[in-house]
C-alpha atoms as a PDB file:
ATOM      1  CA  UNK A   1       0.000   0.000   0.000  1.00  0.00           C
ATOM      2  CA  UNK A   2       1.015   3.832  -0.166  1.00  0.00           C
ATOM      3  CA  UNK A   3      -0.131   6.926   1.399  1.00  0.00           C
ATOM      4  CA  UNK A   4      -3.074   7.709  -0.156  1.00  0.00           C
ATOM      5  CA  UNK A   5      -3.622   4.115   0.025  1.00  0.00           C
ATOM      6  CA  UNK A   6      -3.408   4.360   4.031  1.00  0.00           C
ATOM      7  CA  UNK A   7      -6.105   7.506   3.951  1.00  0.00           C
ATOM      8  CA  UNK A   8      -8.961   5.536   1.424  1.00  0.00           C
ATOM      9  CA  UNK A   9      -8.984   2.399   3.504  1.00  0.00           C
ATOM     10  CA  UNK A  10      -9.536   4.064   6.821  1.00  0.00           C
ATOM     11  CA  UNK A  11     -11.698   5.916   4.908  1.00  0.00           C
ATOM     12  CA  UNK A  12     -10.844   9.539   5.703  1.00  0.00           C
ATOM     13  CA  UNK A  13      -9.282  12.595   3.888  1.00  0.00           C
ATOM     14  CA  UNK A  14      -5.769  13.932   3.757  1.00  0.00           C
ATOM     15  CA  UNK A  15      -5.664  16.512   6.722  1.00  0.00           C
ATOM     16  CA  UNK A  16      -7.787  14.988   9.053  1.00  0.00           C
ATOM     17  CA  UNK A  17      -6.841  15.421  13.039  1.00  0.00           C
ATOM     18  CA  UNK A  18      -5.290  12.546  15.181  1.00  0.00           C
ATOM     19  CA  UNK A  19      -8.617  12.416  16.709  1.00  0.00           C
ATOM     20  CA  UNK A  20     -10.421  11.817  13.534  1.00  0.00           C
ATOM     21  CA  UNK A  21      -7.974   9.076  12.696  1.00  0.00           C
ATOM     22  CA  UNK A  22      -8.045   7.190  15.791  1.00  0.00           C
ATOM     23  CA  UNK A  23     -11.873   7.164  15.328  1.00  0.00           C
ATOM     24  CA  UNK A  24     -11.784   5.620  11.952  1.00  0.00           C
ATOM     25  CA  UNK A  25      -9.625   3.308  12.886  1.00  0.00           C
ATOM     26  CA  UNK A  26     -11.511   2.462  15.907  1.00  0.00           C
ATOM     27  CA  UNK A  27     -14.947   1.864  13.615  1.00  0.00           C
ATOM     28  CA  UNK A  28     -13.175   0.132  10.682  1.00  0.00           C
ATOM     29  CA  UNK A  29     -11.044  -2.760  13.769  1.00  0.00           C
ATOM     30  CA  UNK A  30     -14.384  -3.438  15.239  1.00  0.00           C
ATOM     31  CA  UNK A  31     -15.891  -3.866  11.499  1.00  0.00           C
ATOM     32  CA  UNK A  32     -13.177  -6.197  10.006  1.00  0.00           C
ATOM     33  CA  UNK A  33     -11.153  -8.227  13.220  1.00  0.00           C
ATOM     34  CA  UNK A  34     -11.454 -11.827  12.247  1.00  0.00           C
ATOM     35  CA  UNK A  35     -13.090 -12.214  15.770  1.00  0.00           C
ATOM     36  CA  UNK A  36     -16.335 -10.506  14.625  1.00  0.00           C
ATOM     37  CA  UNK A  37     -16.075 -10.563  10.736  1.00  0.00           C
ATOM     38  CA  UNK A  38     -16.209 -14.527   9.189  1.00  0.00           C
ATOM     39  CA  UNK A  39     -15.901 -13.616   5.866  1.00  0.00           C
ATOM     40  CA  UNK A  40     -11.855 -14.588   3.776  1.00  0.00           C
ATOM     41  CA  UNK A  41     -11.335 -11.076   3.064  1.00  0.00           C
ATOM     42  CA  UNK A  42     -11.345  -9.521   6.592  1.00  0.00           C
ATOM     43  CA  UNK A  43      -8.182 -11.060   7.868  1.00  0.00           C
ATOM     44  CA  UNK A  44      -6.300  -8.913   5.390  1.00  0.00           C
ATOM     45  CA  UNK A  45      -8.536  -5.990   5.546  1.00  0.00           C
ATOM     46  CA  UNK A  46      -7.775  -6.018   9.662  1.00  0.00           C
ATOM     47  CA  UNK A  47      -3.759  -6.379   8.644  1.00  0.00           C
ATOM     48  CA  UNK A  48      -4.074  -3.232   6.265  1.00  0.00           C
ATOM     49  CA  UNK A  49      -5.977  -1.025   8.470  1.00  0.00           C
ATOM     50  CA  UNK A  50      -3.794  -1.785  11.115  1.00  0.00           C
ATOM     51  CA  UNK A  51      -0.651  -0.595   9.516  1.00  0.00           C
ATOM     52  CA  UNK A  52      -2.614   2.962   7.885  1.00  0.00           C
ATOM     53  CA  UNK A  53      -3.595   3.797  11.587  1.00  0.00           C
ATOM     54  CA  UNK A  54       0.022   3.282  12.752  1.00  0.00           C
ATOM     55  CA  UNK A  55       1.494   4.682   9.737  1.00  0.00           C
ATOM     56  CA  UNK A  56      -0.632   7.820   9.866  1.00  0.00           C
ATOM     57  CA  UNK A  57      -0.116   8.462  13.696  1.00  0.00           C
ATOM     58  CA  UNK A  58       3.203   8.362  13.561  1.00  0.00           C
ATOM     59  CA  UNK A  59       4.105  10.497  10.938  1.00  0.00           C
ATOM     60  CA  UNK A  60       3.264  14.170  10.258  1.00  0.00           C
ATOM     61  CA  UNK A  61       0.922  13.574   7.515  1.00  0.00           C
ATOM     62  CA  UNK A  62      -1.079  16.742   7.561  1.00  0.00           C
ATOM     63  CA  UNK A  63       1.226  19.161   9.388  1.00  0.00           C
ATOM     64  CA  UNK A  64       2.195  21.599   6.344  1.00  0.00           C
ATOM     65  CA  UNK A  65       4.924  19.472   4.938  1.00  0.00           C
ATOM     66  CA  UNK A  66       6.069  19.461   0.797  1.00  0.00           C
ATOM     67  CA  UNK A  67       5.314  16.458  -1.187  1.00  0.00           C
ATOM     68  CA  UNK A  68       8.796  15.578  -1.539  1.00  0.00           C
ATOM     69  CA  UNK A  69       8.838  15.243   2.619  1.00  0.00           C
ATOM     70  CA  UNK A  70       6.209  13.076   2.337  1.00  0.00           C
ATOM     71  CA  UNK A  71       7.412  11.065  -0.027  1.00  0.00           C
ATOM     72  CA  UNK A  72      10.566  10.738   2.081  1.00  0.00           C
ATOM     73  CA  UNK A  73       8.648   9.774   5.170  1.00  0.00           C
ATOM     74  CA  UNK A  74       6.758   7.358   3.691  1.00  0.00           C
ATOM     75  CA  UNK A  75       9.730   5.817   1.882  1.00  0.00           C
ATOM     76  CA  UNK A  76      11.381   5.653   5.767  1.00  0.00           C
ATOM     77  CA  UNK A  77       8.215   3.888   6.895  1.00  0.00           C
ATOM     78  CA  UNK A  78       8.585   1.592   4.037  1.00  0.00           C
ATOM     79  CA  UNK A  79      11.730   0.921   4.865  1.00  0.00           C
ATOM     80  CA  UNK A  80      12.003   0.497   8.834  1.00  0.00           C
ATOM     81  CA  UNK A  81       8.713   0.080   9.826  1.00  0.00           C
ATOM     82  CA  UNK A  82       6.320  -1.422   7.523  1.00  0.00           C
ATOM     83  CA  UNK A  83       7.267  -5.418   7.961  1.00  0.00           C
ATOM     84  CA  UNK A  84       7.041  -4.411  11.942  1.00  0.00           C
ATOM     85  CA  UNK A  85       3.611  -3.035  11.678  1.00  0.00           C
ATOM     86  CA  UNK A  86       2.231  -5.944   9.675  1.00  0.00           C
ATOM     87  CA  UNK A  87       3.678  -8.944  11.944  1.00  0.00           C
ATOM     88  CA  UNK A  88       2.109  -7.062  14.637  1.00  0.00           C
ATOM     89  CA  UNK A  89      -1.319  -6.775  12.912  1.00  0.00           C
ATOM     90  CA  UNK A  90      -1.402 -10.365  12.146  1.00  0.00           C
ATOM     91  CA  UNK A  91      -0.885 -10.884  15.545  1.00  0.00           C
ATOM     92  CA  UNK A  92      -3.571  -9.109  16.602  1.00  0.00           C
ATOM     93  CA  UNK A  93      -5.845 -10.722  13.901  1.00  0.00           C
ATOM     94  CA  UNK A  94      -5.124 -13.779  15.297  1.00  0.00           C
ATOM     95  CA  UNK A  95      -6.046 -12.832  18.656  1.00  0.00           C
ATOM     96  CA  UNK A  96      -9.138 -13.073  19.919  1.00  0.00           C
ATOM     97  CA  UNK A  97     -11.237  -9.651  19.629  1.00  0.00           C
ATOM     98  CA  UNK A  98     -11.399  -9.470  23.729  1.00  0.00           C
ATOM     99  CA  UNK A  99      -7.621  -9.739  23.127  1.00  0.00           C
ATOM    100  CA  UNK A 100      -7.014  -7.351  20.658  1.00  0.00           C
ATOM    101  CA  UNK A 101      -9.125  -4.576  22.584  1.00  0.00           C
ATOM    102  CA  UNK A 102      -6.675  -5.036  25.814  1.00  0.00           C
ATOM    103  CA  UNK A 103      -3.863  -4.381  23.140  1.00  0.00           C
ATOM    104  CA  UNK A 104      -1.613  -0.991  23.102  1.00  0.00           C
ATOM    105  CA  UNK A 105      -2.931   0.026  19.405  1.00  0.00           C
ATOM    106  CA  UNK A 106      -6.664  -0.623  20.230  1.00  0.00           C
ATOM    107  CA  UNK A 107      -6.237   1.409  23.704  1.00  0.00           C
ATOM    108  CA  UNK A 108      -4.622   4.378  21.817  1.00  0.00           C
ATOM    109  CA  UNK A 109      -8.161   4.993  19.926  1.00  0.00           C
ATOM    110  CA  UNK A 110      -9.857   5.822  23.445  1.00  0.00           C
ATOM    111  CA  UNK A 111     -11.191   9.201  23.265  1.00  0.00           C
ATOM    112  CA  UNK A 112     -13.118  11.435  25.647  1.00  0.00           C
ATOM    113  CA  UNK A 113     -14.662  14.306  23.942  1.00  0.00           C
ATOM    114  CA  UNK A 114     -14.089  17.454  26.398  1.00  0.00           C
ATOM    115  CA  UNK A 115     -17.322  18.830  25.110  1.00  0.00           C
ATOM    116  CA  UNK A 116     -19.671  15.769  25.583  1.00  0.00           C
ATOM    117  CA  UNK A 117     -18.482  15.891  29.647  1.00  0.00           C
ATOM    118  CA  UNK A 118     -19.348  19.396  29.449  1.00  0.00           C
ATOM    119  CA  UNK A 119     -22.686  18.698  28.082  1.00  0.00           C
ATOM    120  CA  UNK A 120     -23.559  15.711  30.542  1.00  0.00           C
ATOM    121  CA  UNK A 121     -22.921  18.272  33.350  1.00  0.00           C
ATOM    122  CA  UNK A 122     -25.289  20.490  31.907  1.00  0.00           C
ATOM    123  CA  UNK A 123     -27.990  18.216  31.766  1.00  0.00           C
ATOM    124  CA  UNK A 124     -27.477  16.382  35.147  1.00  0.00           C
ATOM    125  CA  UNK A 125     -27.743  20.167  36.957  1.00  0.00           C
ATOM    126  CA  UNK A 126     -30.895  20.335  34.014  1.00  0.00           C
ATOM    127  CA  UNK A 127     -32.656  17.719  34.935  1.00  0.00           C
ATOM    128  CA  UNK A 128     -32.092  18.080  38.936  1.00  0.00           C
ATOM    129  CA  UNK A 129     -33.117  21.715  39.193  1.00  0.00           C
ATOM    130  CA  UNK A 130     -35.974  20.949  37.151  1.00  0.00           C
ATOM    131  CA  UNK A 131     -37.116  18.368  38.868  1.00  0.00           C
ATOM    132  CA  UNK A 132     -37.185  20.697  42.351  1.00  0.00           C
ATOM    133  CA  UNK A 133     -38.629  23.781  40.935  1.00  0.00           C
ATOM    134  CA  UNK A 134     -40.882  21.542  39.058  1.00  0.00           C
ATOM    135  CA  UNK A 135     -42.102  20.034  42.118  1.00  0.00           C
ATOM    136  CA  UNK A 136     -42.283  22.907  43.783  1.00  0.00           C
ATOM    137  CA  UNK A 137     -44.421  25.144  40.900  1.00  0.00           C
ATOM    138  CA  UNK A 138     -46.868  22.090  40.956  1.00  0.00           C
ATOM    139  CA  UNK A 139     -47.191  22.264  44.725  1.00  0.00           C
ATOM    140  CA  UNK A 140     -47.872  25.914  44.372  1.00  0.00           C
ATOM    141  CA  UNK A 141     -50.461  25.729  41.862  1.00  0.00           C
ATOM    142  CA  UNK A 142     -52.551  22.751  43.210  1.00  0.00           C
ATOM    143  CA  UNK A 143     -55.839  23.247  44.401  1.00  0.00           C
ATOM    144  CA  UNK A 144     -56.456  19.979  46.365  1.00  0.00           C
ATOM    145  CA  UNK A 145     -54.118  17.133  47.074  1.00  0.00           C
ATOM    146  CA  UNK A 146     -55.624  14.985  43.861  1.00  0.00           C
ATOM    147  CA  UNK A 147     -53.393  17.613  41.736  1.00  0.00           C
ATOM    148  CA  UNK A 148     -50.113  17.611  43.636  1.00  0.00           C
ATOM    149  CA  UNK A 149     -47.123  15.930  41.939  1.00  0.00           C
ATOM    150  CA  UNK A 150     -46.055  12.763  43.119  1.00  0.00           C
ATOM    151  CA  UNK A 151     -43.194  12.915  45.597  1.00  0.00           C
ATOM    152  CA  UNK A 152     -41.668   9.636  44.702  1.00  0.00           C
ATOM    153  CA  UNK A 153     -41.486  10.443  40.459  1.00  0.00           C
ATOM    154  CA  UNK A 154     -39.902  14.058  41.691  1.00  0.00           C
ATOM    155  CA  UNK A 155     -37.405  12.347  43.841  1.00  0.00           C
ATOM    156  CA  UNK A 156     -36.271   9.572  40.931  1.00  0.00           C
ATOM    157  CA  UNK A 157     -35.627  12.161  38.901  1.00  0.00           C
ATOM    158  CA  UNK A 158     -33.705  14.081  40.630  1.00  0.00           C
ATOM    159  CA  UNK A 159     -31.507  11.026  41.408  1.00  0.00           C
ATOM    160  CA  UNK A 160     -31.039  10.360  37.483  1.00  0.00           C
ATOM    161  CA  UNK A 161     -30.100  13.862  37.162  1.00  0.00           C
ATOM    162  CA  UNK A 162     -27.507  13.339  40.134  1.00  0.00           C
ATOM    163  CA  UNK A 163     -26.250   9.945  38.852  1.00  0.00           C
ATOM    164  CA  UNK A 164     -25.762  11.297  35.496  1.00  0.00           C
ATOM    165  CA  UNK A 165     -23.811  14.254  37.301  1.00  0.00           C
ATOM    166  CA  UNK A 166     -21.952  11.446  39.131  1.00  0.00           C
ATOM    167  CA  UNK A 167     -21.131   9.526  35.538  1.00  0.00           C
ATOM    168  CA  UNK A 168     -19.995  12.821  33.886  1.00  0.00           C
ATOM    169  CA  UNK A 169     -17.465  14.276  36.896  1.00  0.00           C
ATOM    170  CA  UNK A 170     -16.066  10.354  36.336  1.00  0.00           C
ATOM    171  CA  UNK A 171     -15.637  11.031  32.560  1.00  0.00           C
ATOM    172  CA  UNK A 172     -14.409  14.666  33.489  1.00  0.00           C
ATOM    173  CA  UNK A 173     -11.668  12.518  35.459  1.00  0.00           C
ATOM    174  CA  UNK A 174     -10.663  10.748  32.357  1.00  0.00           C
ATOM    175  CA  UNK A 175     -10.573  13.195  30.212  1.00  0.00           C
ATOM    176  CA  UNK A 176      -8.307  15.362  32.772  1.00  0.00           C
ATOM    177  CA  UNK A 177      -5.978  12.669  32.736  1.00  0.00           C
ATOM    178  CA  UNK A 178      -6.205  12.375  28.915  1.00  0.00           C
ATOM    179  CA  UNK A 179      -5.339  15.259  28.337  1.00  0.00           C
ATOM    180  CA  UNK A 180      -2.221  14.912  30.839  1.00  0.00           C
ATOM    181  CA  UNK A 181      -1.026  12.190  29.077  1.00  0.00           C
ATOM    182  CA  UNK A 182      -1.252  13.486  25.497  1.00  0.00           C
ATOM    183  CA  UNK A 183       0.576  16.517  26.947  1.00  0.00           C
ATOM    184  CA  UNK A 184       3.003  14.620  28.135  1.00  0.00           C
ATOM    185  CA  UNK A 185       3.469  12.772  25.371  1.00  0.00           C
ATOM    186  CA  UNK A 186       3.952  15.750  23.127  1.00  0.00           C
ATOM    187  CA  UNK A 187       6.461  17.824  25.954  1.00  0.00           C
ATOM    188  CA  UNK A 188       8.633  13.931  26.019  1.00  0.00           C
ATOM    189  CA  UNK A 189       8.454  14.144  21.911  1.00  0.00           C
ATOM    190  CA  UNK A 190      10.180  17.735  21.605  1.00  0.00           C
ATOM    191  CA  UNK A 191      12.370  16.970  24.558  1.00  0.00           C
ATOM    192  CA  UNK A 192      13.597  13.905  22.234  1.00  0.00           C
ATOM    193  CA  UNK A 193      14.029  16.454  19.306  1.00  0.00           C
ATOM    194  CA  UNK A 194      16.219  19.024  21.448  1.00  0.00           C
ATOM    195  CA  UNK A 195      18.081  16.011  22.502  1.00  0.00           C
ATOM    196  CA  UNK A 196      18.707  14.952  19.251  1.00  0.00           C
ATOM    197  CA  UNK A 197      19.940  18.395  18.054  1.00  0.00           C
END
């Protein structure tokens, strides 16, 4: 395969982010891993995913770079890495899919969207404060006790809105030390490069 090769199968466009990527990747292992997919052609279609994904996360594929760079990293990955990167997907193909999602590569495509946390938040303090003043607006309108809200349906949803508040700090959590860890990542990856110098 080549580059452009590596971008169709995954089936994403030149530029894309790391996040993008990972996701694609993600969606096209759980589609094709021998463990879920019978069918002859999905043992090799696992094996050439595999090596696009690690291909195009470790090179600087849409970072502003000439053709001719391109052309030299992907001869370099041709080179050095390629044979690596397939006996390690044909491990992994012949792994079982439980396996395979313990691995390194299929942990890397873990994502935590900063924005979704955010949002489930937001809707956990929605639903709880709407629940109370609810309840309470209801009490304050009734005019006998057959129109009062039930205390009970108040009270269960308030504890789904708290649960889901409970759900989304744990994500928040994750995605804190996501974050951390991709920083890291990219401080110990320019520390390499000054090293290097």
């Amino acid at each position: 395969m080549n580059l452009w090769d590596y971008y169709r199968v995954l089936g994403i466009k030149q530029g894309v982010s790391d996040e993008e990527i990972r996701k694609a990747y993600r969606k096209k292992a759980m589609e094709y891993h021998p463990d879920r997919n019978p069918s002859p052609e999905a043992h090799n279609m696992f094996i050439r995913i595999t090596e696009a994904y690690e291909y195009l996360t470790s090179h600087p594929h849409g970072r502003n770079i000439t053709e001719e760079e391109a052309r030299k990293n992907y001869q370099a990955w041709v080179d050095y890495r390629q044979a690596e990167a397939r006996k390690r997907a044909e491990a992994y193909a012949r792994a079982s899919y439980a396996e395979f999602r313990k691995s390194p590569i299929y942990r890397s495509t873990n994502h935590i969207d900063g924005l979704m946390v955010f949002l489930g938040f937001l809707l956990g303090g929605t639903v709880m404060l709407m629940s109370v003043t609810g309840y309470r607006y209801r009490m304050q309108v009734a005019t006998d006790p057959t129109e009062e809200p039930s205390l009970a349906l108040a009270a269960i949803t308030f504890i789904m809105g708290f649960a889901y508040t409970i759900i989304s700090f744990l994500y928040l959590s994750a995605w804190i030390a996501q974050q951390r860890k991709r920083k890291e990542t990219k401080n110990g990856g320019k520390k390499k490069g000054k090293e290097s110098v």
